[in-house]
Protein backbone atom coordinates (compact mmCIF):
# COMPACT_ATOMS: atom_id res chain seq x y z
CA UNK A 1 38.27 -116.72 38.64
CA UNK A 2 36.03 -113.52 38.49
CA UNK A 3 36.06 -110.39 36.41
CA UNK A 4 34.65 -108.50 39.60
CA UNK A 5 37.80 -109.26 41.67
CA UNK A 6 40.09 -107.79 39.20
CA UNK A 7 42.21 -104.84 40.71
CA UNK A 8 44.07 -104.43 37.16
CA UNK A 9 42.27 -101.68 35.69
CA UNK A 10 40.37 -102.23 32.13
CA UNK A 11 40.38 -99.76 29.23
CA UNK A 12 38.91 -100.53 26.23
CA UNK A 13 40.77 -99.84 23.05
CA UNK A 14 39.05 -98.21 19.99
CA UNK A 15 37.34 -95.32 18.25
CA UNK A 16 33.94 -96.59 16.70
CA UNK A 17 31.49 -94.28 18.59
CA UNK A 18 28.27 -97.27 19.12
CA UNK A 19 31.61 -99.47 20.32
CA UNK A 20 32.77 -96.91 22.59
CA UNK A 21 28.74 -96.12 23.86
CA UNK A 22 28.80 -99.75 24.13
CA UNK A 23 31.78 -100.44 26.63
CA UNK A 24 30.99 -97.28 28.68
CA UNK A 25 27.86 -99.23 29.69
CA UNK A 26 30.00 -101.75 31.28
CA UNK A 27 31.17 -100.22 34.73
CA UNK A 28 34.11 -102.58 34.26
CA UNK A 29 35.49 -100.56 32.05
CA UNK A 30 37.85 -97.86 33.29
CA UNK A 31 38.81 -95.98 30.75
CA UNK A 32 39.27 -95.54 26.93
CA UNK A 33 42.16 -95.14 24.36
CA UNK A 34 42.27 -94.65 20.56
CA UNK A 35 44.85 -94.30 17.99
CA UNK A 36 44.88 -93.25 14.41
CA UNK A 37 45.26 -96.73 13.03
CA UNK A 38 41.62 -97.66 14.77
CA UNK A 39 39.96 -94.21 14.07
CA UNK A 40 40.68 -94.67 10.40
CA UNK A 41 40.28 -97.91 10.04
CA UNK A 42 36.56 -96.83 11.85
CA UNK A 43 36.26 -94.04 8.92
CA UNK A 44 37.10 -91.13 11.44
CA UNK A 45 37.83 -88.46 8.82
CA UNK A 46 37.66 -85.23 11.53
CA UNK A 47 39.98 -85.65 14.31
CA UNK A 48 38.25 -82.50 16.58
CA UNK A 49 35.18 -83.31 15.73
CA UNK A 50 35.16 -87.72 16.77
CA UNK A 51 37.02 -86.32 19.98
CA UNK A 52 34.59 -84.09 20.71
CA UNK A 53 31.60 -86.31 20.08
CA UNK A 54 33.29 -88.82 22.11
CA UNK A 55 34.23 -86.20 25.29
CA UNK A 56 30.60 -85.27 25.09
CA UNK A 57 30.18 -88.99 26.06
CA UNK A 58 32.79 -90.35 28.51
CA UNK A 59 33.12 -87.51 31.31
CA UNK A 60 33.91 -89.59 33.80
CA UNK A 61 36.68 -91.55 32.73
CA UNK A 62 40.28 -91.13 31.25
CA UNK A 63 40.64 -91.19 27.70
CA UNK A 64 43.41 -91.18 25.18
CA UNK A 65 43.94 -89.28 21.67
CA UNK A 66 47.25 -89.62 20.19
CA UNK A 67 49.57 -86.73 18.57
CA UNK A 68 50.24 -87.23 14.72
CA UNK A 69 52.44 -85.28 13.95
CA UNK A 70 56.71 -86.33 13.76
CA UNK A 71 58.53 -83.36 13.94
CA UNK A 72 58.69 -83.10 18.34
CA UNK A 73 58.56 -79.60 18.17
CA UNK A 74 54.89 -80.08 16.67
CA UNK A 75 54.04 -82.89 18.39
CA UNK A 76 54.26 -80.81 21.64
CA UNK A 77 52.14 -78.16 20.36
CA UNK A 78 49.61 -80.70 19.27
CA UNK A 79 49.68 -82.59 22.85
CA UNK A 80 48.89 -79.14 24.15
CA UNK A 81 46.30 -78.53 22.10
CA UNK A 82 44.32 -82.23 22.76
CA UNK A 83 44.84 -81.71 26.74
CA UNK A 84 43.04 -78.28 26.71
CA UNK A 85 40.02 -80.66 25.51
CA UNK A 86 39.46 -81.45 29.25
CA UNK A 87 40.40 -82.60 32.35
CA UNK A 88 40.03 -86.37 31.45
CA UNK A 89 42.15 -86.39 28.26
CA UNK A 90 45.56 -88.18 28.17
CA UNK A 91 47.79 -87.27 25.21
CA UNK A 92 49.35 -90.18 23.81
CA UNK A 93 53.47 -89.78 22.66
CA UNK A 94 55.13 -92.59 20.66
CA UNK A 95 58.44 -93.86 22.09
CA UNK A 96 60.02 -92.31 19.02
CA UNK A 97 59.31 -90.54 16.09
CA UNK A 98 59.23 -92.36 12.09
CA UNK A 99 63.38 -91.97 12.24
CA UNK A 100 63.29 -93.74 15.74
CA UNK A 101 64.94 -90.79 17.91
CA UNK A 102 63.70 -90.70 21.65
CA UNK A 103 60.65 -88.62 22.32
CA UNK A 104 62.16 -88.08 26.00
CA UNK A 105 62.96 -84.63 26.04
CA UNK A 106 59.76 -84.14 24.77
CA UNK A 107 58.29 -86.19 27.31
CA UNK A 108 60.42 -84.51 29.97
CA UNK A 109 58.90 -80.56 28.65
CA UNK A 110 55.05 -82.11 28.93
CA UNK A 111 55.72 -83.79 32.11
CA UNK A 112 57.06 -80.06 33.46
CA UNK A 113 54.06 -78.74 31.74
CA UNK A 114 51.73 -81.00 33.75
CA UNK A 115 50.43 -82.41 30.55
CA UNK A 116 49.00 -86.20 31.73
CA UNK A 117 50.34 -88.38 28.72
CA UNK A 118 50.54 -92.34 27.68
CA UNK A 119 53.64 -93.03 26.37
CA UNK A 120 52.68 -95.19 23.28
CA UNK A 121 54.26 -97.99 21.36
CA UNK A 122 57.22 -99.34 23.73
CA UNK A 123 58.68 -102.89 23.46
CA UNK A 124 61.77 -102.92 25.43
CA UNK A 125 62.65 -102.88 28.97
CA UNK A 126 65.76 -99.72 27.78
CA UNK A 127 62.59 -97.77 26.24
CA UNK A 128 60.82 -97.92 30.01
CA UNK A 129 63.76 -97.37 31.39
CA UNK A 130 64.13 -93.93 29.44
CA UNK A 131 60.62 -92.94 29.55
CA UNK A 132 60.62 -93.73 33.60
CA UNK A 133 63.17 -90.82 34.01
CA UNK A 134 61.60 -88.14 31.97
CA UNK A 135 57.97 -88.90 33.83
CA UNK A 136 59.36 -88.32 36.95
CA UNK A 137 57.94 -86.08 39.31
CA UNK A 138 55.61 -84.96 36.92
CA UNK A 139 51.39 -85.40 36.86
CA UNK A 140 49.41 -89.16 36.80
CA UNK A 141 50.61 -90.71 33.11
CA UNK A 142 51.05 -94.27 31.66
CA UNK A 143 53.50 -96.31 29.93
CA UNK A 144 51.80 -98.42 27.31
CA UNK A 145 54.21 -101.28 26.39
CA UNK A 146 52.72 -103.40 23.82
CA UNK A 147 52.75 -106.94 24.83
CA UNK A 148 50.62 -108.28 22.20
CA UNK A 149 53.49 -107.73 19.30
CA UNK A 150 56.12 -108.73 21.47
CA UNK A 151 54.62 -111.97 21.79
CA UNK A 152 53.89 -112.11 18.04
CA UNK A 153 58.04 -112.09 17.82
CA UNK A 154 57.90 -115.59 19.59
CA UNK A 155 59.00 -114.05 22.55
CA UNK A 156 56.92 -114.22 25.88
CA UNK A 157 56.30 -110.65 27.27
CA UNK A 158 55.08 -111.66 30.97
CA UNK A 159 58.86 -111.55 32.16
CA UNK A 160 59.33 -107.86 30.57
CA UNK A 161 55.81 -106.84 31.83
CA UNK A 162 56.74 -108.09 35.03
CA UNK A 163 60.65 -106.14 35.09
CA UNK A 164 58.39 -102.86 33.60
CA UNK A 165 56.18 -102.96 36.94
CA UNK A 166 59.49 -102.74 39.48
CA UNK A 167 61.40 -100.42 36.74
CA UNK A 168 58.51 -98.19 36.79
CA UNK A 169 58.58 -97.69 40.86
CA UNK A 170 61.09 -95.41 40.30
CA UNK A 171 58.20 -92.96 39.04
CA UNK A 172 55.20 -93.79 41.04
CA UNK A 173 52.34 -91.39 39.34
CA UNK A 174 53.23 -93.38 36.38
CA UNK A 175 50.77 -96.94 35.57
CA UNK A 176 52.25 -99.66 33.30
CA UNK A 177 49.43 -100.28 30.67
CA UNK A 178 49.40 -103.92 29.08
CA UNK A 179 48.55 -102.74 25.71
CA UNK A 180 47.57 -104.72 22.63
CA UNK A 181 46.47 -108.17 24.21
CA UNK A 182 45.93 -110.70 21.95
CA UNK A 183 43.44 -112.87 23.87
CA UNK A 184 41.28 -112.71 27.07
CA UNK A 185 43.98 -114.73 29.30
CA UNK A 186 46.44 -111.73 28.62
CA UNK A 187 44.08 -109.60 31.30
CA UNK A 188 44.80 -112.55 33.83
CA UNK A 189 48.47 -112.62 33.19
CA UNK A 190 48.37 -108.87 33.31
CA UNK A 191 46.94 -108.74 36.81
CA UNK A 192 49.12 -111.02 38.10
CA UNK A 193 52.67 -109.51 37.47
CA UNK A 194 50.83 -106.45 38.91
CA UNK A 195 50.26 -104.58 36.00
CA UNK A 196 48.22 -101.45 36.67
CA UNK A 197 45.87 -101.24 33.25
CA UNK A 198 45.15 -103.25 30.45
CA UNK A 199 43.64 -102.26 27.20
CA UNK A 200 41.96 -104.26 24.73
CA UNK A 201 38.91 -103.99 22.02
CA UNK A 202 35.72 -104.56 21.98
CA UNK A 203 36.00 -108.48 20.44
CA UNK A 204 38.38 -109.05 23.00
CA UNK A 205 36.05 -107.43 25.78
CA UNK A 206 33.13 -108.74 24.73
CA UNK A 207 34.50 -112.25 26.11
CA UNK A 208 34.44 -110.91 29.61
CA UNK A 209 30.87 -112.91 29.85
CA UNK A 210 33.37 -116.52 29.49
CA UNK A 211 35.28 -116.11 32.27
CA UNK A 212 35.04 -119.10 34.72
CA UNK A 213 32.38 -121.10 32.52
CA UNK A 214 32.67 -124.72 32.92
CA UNK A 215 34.64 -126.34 30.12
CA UNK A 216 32.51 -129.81 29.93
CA UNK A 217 29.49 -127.37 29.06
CA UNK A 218 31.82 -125.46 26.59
CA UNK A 219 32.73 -128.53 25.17
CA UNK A 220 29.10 -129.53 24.46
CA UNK A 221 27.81 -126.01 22.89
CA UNK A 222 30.90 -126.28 20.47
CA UNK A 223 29.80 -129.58 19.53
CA UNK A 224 26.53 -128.51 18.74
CA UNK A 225 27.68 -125.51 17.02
CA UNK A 226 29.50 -127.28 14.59
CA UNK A 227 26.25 -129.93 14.35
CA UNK A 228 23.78 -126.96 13.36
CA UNK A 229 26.49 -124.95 10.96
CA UNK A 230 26.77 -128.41 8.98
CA UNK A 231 22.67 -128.38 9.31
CA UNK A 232 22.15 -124.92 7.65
CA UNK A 233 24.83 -125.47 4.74
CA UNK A 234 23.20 -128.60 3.87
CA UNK A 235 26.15 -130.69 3.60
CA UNK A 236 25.40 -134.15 2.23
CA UNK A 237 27.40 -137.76 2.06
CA UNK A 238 26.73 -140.55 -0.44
CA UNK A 239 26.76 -143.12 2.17
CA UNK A 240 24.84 -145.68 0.07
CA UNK A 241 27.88 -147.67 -0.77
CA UNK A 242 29.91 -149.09 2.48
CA UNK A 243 33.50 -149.90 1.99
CA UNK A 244 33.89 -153.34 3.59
């Protein structure tokens, strides 16, 4: 098991600039996406601004802003607006809007546009089904379905992943993205059903270093990780008085 054999492709998955600086460093990674969940919850109060600070930075590589608007009819001018930033931006489109009607036409307009988008926020195999026939034909996108909240519903994604991949065929310039992974192992599992990109943050990513480290050795630094913690709080037993 290797990390420089992988043919899935990694993007990482955030908007704190010195995180982003950070993964762009590693020539692992592939390419970057955001959202406006992470760029607030990183204090990202000017939306032109943080993509233009970050465009200024990653050149090279795709990345993705997402629309925030609900209405489709704004949405589309705002996906307009974020792909004139440059030739490496991917507009992200949720599935649906808040009242859960299909963004497809919408998709099917910005596909005839040659807009490059990521379809965003997809759990079910009918939702790739839709998207699949308003990307075809049109310019390089992706289909992010997020695995990582299926699988928090009990239910094991890898089989719908794996449908996704042969559903998607149907619209080869499209890539299936494995999107919110909840541990490292998801990038393995994503690789094997064929999955063409995976995202995942920087705590996630910063794991890469683990992969194929021997598990006796493991096993010994956890045990003297928990040895030392105990050290430096200073636990103490009264073990003057044995219990016979």
């Amino acid at each position: 098991m290797s990390v420089n054999n992988l043919k899935i492709k990694v993007f990482a998955d955030g908007a704190d600039r010195a995180g982003i600086l950070e993964m762009y460093a590693n020539p692992l990674i592939k390419g970057f996406t955001t959202n406006p969940t992470l760029m607030r919850k990183a204090g990202v109060t000017e939306y032109r601004t943080f993509a233009s600070e970050i465009l200024a930075i990653v050149k090279d590589r795709p990345v993705s802003f997402e629309v925030f608007a609900d209405e489709f009819g704004e949405m589309e001018v705002q996906a307009l607006e974020i792909s004139s930033w440059g030739k490496n931006v991917v507009v992200k489109i949720p599935v649906t809007n808040t009242r859960g009607h299909s963004s497809a036409n919408l998709l099917r307009r910005l596909a005839g546009l040659g807009v490059k988008v990521n379809v965003t926020a997809l759990t079910t195999l009918e939702q790739v089904r839709g998207v699949c026939d308003s990307l075809r034909n049109g310019p390089p996108c992706y289909v992010s379905i997020f695995a990582g909240r299926i699988a928090d519903t009990g239910r094991d994604p890898v089989p719908i992943m794996a449908e996704a991949v042969e559903v998607l065929r149907k619209a080869p310039e499209t890539e299936l993205i494995w999107a919110s992974p909840r541990e490292l192992l998801n990038i393995f599992q994503a690789e094997a059903i064929g999955c063409h990109v995976i995202t995942a943050t920087n705590d996630i990513l910063r794991k890469l270093s683990l992969v194929g480290k021997d598990l006796t050795e493991y096993s010994l630094e956890t045990v003297k990780m928990f040895h030392g913690d105990a050290q430096k709080a200073g636990y103490r037993l009264n073990t003057d008085i044995l219990v016979k």
